[in-house]
Protein backbone atom coordinates (compact mmCIF):
# COMPACT_ATOMS: atom_id res chain seq x y z
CA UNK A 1 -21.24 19.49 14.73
CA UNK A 2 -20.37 16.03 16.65
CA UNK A 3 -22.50 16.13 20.17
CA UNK A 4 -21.84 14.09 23.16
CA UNK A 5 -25.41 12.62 22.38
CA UNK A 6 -23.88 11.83 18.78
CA UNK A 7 -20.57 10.46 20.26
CA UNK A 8 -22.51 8.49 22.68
CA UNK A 9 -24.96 7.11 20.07
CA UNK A 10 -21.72 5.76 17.21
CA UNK A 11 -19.91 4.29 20.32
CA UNK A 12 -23.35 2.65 21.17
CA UNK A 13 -23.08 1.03 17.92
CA UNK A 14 -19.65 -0.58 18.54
CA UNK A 15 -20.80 -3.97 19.54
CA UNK A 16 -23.29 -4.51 16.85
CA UNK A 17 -19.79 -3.63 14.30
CA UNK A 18 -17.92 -5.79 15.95
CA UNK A 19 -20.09 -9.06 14.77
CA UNK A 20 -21.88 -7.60 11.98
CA UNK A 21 -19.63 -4.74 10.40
CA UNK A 22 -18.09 -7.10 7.25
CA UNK A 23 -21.96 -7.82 6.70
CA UNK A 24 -22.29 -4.21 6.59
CA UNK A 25 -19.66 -2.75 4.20
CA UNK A 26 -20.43 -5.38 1.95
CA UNK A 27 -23.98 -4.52 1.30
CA UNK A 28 -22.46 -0.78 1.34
CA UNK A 29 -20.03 -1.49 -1.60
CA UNK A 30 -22.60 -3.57 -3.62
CA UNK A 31 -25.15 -0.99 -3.20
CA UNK A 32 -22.67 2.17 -3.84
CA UNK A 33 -20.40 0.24 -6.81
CA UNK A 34 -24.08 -0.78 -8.90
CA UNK A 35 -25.47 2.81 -8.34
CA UNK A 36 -22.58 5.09 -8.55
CA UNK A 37 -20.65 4.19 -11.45
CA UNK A 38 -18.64 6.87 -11.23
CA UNK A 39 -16.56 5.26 -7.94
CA UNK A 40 -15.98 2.04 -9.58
CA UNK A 41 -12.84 3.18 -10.75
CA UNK A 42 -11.62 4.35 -7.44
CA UNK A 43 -11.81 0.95 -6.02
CA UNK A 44 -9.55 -2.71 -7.66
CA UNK A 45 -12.44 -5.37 -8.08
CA UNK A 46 -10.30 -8.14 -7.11
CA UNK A 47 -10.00 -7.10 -3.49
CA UNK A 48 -14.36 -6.62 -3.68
CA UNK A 49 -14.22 -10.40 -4.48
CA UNK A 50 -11.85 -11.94 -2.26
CA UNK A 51 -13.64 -9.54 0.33
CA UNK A 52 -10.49 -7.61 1.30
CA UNK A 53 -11.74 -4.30 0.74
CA UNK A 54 -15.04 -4.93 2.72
CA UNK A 55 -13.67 -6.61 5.77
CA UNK A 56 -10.80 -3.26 5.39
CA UNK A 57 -13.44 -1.29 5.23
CA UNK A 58 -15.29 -2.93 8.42
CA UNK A 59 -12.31 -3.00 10.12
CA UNK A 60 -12.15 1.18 9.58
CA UNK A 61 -15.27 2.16 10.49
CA UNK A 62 -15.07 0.30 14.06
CA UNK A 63 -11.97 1.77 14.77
CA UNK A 64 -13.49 5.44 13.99
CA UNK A 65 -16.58 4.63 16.25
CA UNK A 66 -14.24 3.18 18.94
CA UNK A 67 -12.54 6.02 18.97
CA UNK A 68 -14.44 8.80 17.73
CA UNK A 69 -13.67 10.72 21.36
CA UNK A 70 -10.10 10.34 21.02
CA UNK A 71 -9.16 10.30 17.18
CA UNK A 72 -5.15 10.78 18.00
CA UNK A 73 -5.62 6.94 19.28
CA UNK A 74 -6.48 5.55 15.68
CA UNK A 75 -2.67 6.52 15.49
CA UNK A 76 -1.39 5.69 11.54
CA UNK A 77 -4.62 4.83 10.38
CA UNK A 78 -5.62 8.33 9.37
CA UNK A 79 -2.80 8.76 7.46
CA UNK A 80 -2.38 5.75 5.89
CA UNK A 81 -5.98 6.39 4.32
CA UNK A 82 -5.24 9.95 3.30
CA UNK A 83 -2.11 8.42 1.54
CA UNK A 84 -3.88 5.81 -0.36
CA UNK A 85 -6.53 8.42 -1.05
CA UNK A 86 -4.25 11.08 -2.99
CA UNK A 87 -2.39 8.31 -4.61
CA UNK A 88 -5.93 7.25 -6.36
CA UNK A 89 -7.04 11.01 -6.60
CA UNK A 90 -9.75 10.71 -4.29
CA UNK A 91 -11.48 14.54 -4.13
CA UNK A 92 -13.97 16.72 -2.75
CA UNK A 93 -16.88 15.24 -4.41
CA UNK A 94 -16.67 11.66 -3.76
CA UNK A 95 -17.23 11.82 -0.60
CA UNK A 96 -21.88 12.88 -0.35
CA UNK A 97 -21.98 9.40 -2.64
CA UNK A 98 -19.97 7.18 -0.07
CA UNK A 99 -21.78 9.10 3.06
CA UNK A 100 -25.16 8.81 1.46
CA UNK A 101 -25.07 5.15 0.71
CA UNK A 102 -23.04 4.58 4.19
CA UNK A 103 -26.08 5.91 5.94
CA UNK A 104 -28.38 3.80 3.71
CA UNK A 105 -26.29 0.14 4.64
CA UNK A 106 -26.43 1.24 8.26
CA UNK A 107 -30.31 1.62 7.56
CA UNK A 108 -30.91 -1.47 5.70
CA UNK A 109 -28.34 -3.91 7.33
CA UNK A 110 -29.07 -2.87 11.15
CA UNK A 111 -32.79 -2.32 10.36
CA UNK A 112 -35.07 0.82 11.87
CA UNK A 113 -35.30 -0.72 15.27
CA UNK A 114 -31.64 -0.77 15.43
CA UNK A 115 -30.63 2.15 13.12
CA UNK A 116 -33.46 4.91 14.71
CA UNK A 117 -33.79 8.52 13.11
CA UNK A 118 -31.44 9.69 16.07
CA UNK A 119 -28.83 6.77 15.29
CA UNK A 120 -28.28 7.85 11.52
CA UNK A 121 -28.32 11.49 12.57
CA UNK A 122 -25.55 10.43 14.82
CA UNK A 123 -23.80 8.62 12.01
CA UNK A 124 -24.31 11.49 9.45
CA UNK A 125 -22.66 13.75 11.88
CA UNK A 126 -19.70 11.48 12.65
CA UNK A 127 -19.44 10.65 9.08
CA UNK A 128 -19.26 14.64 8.26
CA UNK A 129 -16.22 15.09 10.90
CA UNK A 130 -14.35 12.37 9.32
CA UNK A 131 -14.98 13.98 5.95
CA UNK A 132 -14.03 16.89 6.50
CA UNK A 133 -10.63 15.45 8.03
CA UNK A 134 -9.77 13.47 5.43
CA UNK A 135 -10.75 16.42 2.68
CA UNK A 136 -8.72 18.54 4.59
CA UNK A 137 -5.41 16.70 4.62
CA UNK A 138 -5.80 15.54 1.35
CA UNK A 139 -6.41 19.26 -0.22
CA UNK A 140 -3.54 19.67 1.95
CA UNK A 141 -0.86 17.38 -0.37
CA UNK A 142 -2.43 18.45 -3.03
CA UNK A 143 -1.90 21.95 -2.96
CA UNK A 144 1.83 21.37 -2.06
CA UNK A 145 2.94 19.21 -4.44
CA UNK A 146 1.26 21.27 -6.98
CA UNK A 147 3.69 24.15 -6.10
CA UNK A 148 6.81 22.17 -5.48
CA UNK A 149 9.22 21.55 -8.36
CA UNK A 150 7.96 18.98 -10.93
CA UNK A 151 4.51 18.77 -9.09
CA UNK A 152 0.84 18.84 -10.79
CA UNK A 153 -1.92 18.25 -9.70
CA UNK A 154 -4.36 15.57 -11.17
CA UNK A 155 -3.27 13.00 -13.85
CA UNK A 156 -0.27 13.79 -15.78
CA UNK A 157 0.51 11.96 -19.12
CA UNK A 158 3.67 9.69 -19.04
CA UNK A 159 5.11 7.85 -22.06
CA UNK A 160 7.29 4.62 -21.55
CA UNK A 161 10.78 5.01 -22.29
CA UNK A 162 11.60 1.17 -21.56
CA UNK A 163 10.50 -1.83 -20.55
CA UNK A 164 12.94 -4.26 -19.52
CA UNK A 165 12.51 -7.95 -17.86
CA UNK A 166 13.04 -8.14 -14.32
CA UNK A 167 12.25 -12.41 -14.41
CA UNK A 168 10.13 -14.89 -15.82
CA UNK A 169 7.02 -12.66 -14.26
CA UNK A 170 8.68 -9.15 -12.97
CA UNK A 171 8.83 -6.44 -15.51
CA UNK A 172 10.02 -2.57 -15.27
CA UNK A 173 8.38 -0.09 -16.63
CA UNK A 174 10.66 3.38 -17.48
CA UNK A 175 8.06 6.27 -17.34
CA UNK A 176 8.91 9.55 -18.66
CA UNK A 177 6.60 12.84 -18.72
CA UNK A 178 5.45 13.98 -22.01
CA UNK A 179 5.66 17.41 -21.21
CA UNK A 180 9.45 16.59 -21.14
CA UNK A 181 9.31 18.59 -17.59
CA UNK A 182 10.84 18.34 -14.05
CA UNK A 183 8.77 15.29 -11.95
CA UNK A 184 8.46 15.78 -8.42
CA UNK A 185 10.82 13.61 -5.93
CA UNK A 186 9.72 10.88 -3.39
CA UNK A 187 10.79 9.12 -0.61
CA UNK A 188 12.17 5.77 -0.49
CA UNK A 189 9.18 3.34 0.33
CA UNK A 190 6.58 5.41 -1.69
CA UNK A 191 4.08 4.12 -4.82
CA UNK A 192 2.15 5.85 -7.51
CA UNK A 193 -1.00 6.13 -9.19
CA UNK A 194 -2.00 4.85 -12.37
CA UNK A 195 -5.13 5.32 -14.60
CA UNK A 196 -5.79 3.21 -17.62
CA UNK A 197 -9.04 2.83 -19.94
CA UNK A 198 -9.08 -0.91 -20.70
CA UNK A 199 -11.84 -1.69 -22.90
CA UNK A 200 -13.60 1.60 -22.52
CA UNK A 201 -13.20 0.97 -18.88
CA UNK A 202 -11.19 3.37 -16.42
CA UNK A 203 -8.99 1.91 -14.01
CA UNK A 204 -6.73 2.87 -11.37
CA UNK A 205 -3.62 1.21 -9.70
CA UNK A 206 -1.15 1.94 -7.22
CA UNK A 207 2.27 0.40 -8.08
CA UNK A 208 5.42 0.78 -5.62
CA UNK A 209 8.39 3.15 -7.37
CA UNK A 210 11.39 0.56 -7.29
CA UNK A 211 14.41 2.77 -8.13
CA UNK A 212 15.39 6.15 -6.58
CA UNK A 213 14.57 9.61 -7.78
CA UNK A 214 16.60 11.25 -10.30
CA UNK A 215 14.42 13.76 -11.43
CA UNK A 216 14.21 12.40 -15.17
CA UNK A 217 11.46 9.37 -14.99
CA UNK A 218 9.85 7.31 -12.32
CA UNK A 219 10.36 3.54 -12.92
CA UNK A 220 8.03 0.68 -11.32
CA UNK A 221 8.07 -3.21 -11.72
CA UNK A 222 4.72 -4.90 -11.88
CA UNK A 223 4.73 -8.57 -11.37
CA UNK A 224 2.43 -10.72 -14.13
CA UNK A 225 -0.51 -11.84 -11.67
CA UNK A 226 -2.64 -15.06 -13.20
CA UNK A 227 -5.88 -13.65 -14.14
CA UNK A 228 -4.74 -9.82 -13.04
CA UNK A 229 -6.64 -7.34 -15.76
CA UNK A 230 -4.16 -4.40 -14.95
CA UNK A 231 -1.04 -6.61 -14.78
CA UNK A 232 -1.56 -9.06 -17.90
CA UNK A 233 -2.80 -5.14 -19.68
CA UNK A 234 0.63 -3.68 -18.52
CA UNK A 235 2.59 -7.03 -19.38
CA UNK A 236 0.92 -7.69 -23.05
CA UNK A 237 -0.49 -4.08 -24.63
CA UNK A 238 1.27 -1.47 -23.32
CA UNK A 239 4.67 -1.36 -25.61
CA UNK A 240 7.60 1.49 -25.02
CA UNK A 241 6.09 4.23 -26.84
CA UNK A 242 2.72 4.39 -24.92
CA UNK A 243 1.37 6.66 -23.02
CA UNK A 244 0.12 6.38 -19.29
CA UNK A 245 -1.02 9.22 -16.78
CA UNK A 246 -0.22 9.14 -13.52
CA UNK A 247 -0.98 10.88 -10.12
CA UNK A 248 1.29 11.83 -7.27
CA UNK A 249 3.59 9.81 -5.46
CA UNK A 250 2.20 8.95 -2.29
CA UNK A 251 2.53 6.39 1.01
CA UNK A 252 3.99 6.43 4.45
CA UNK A 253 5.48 3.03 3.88
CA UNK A 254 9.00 5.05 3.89
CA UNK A 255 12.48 4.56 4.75
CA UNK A 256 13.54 6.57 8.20
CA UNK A 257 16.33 8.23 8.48
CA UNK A 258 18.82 6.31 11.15
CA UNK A 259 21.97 5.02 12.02
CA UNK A 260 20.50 1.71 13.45
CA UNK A 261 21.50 -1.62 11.80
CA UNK A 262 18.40 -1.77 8.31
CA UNK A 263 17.18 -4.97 8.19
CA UNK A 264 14.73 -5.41 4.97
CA UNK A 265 13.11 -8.86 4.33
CA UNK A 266 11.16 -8.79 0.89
CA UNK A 267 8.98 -11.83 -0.41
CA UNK A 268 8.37 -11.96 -4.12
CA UNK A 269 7.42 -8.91 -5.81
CA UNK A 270 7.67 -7.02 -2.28
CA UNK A 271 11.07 -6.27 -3.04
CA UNK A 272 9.95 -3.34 -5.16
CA UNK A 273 9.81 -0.47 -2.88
CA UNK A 274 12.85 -2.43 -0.47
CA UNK A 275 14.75 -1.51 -3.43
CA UNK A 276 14.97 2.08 -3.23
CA UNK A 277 15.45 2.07 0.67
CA UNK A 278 18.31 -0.20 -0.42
CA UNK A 279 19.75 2.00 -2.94
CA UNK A 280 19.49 4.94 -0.55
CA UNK A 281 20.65 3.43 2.76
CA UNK A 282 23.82 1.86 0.75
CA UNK A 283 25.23 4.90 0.98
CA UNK A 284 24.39 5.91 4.49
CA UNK A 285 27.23 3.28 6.27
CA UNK A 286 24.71 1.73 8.42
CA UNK A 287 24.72 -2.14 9.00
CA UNK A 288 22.44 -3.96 5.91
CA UNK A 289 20.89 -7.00 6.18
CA UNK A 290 19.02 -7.66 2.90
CA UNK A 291 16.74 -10.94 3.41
CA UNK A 292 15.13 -11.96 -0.09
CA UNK A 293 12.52 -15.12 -0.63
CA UNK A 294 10.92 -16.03 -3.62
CA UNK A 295 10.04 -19.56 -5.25
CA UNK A 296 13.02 -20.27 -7.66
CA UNK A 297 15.79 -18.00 -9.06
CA UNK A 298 13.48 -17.89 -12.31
CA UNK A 299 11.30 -14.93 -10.87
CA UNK A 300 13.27 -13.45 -8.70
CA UNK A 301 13.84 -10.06 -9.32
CA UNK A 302 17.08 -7.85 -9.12
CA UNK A 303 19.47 -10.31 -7.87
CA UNK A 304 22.09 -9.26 -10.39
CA UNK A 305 21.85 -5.62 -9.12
CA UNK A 306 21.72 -6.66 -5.30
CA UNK A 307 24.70 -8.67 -5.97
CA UNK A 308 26.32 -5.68 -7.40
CA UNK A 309 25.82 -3.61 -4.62
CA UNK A 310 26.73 -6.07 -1.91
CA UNK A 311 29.90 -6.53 -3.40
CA UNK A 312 30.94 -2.64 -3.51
CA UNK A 313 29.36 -2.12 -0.43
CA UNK A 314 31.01 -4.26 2.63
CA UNK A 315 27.76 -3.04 5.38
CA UNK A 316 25.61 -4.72 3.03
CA UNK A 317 24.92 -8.50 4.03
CA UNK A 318 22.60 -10.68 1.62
CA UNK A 319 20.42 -13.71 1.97
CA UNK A 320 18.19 -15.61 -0.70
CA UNK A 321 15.94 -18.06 0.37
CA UNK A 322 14.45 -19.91 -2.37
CA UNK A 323 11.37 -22.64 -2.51
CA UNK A 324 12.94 -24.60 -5.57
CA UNK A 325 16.47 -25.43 -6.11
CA UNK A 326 18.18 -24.61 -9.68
CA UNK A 327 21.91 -24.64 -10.76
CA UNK A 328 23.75 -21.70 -9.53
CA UNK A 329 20.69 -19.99 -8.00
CA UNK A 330 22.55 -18.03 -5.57
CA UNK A 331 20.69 -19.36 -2.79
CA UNK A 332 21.73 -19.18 0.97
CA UNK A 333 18.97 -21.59 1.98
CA UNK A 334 16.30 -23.04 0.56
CA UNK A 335 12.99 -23.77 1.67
CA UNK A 336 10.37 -21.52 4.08
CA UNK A 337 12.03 -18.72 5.68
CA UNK A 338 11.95 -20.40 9.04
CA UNK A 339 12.61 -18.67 12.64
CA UNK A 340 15.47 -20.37 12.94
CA UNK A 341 16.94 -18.94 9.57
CA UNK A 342 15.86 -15.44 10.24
CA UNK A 343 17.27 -15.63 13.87
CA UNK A 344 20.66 -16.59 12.48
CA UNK A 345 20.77 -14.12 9.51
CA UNK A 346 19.45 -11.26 11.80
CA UNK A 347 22.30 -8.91 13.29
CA UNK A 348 22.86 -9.44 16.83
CA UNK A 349 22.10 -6.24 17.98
CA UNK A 350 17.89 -6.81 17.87
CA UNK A 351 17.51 -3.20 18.17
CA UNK A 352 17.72 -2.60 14.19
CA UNK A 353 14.82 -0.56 12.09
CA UNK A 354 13.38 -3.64 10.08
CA UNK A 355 10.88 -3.35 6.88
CA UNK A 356 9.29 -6.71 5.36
CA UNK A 357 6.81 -6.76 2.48
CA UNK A 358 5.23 -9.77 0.69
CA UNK A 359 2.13 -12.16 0.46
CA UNK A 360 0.41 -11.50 3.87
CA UNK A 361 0.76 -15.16 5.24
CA UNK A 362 4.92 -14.58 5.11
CA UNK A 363 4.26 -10.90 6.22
CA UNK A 364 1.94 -12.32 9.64
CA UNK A 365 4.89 -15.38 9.82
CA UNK A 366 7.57 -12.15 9.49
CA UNK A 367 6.08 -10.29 12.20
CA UNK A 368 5.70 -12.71 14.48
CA UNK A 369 8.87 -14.13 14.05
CA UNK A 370 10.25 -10.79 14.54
CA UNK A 371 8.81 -10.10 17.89
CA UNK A 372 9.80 -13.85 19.08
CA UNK A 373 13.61 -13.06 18.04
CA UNK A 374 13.20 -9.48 20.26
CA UNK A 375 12.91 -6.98 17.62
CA UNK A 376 10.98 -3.87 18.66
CA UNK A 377 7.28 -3.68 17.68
CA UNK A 378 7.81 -0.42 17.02
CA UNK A 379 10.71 -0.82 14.93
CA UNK A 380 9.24 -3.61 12.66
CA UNK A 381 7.56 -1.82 9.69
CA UNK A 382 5.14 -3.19 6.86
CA UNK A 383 2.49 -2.78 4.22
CA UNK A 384 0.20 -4.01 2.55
CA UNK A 385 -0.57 -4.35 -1.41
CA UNK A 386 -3.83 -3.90 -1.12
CA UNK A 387 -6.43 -2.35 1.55
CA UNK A 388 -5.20 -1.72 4.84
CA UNK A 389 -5.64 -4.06 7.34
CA UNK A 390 -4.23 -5.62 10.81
CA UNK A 391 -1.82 -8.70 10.97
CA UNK A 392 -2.15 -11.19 12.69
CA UNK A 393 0.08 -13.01 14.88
């Protein structure tokens, strides 16, 4: 039970998070990843060494003791998490190892003066509320997509029906169950789960579902990354024929229903999950704007079938901008995609539901762009590839 002594003690604690809380998570996730083997799987090792997922992490855990009086003011954040949690199968019984070695960092990086009996008490307790939150929503999906048609619950073994090239580093990936049963549905915006043993070694990925539902196989396109295990894995070894199991779709990166102009602005291999909002909202007669950048017409991805649907769809409005020049690229501009170029391709009614994806630098350039040219905070939407974290700009 959280006490107003507890609540008082985490908030207490803000100031010391708010210089020393990367510090922190970092010693938590060396200490928990060496000890706990089991976890390591949970967790993508390239965002532990670029420091992503600690300074994510960091950036959690101060907004929970901010706000630990008031948890409706964390506003998407709780979801978010509980998304990226069932999409990676997070359960029950992870969650004593991450509070016990939690309690342990605070310990060990804050030291005994700092981190007193009563403090850790404090953070055991607020630790347990937010447990039990998270468990609860997440047993929550669970348990309903296990009972709606074409659910399960756990990993489920897919086989690759195709794999076609997208470009020069973009390639789909047709996945059919092996049970030859119904899969569930998702919304437009959504990603999946995947585990793989590579080497002996399990590993799990969340990859965004590029084309709609149809109730027959779930297709995603996973761009070659230099030096990505999963990617060059996917990309080299695993041939049509091959099984893969996957988890539940998941994500609140999602396409809202609406009759205001759609505005989605996709960098690279951000397009993916812009491409099923695109193939749904075609047929909805809203205004499109469809706002594509990538470095040369080499790797970019599903021009041919944009193309295609601009033409039979006259609401639809695309724009390439690409880095490098080539014959016949199809480019509207080339270059950056500047403010000036987004203010002219923009509709002119700035009160349109926009969704941008990509590298973060474009994605902090995007939004800030966006609220310069008078687009709605509210109404510019994003996410992130990796952990969750704040823009800037």
């Amino acid at each position: 039970m959280l006490s107003n002594e507890h609540i008082a003690l985490v908030k207490a604690t803000v100031p010391l998070l708010e210089t020393g809380g990367e510090a922190l998570t970092t010693h938590f996730y060396r200490m928990m990843l060496s000890e706990y083997p089991q976890v390591r799987p949970l967790f993508n090792q390239a965002h532990q060494a670029s420091g992503d997922q600690p300074r994510a992490l960091a950036n959690g855990v101060l907004m929970y003791a901010k706000h630990i009086d008031r948890l409706q003011a964390l506003g998407p954040l709780v979801g978010q998490i509980v998304q990226k949690h069932v999409s990676l199968q997070i359960l029950p019984e992870h969650y004593p190892i991450v509070g016990s070695c939690l309690l342990r960092a605070i310990r060990e990086v804050l030291g005994a003066e700092i981190a007193t009996d009563e403090v850790i008490a404090a953070w055991a307790a607020a630790y347990g509320q937010l447990a039990d939150l998270l468990i609860g929503a997440e047993e929550e999906i669970y348990s309903a997509t296990e009972r709606a048609e074409g659910g399960w619950r756990g990993g489920r073994a897919f086989r690759v029906a195709r794999k076609v090239s997208e470009s020069e580093e973009i390639t789909s990936f047709y996945l059919q169950p092996v049970d030859g049963g119904a899969i569930l549905d998702f919304i437009p915006g959504q990603y999946i789960g995947l585990r793989l043993h590579l080497d002996g070694e399990e590993v799990r990925r969340n990859y965004s579902l590029s084309a709609v539902p149809n109730g027959r196989e779930y297709r995603i396109s996973v761009k070659r990354e230099p030096g990505g295990r999963v990617s060059n894995h996917l990309h080299d070894r695993i041939a049509e024929g091959a099984e893969i199991e996957l988890f539940i779709p998941a994500g609140e990166f999602t396409l809202n229903v609406s009759t205001k102009p759609l505005v989605l602005i996709s960098a690279g291999v951000g397009i993916t999950p812009l491409m099923t909002m695109l193939e749904t909202a075609v047929h909805s007669g809203r205004p499109i704007r469809f706002i594509h950048c990538a470095r040369h017409a080499g790797v970019q991805a599903f021009a041919a079938r944009v193309d295609e649907l601009a033409a039979a769809h006259p609401q639809l409005q695309r724009f390439y901008c690409l880095e490098e020049q080539r014959p016949d690229d199809g480019a509207d501009a080339y270059g950056r995609l500047s403010l000036e170029r987004l203010q002219a391709w923009l509709p002119a009614e700035r009160d349109a539901d926009v969704y941008f994806l990509g590298p973060k630098p474009f994605m902090s350039a995007i939004k800030r762009n966006l609220r310069e040219l008078g687009v709605p905070e509210a109404q510019a939407r994003y996410e992130f590839f990796g952990p969750a974290s704040a823009l800037e700009g």
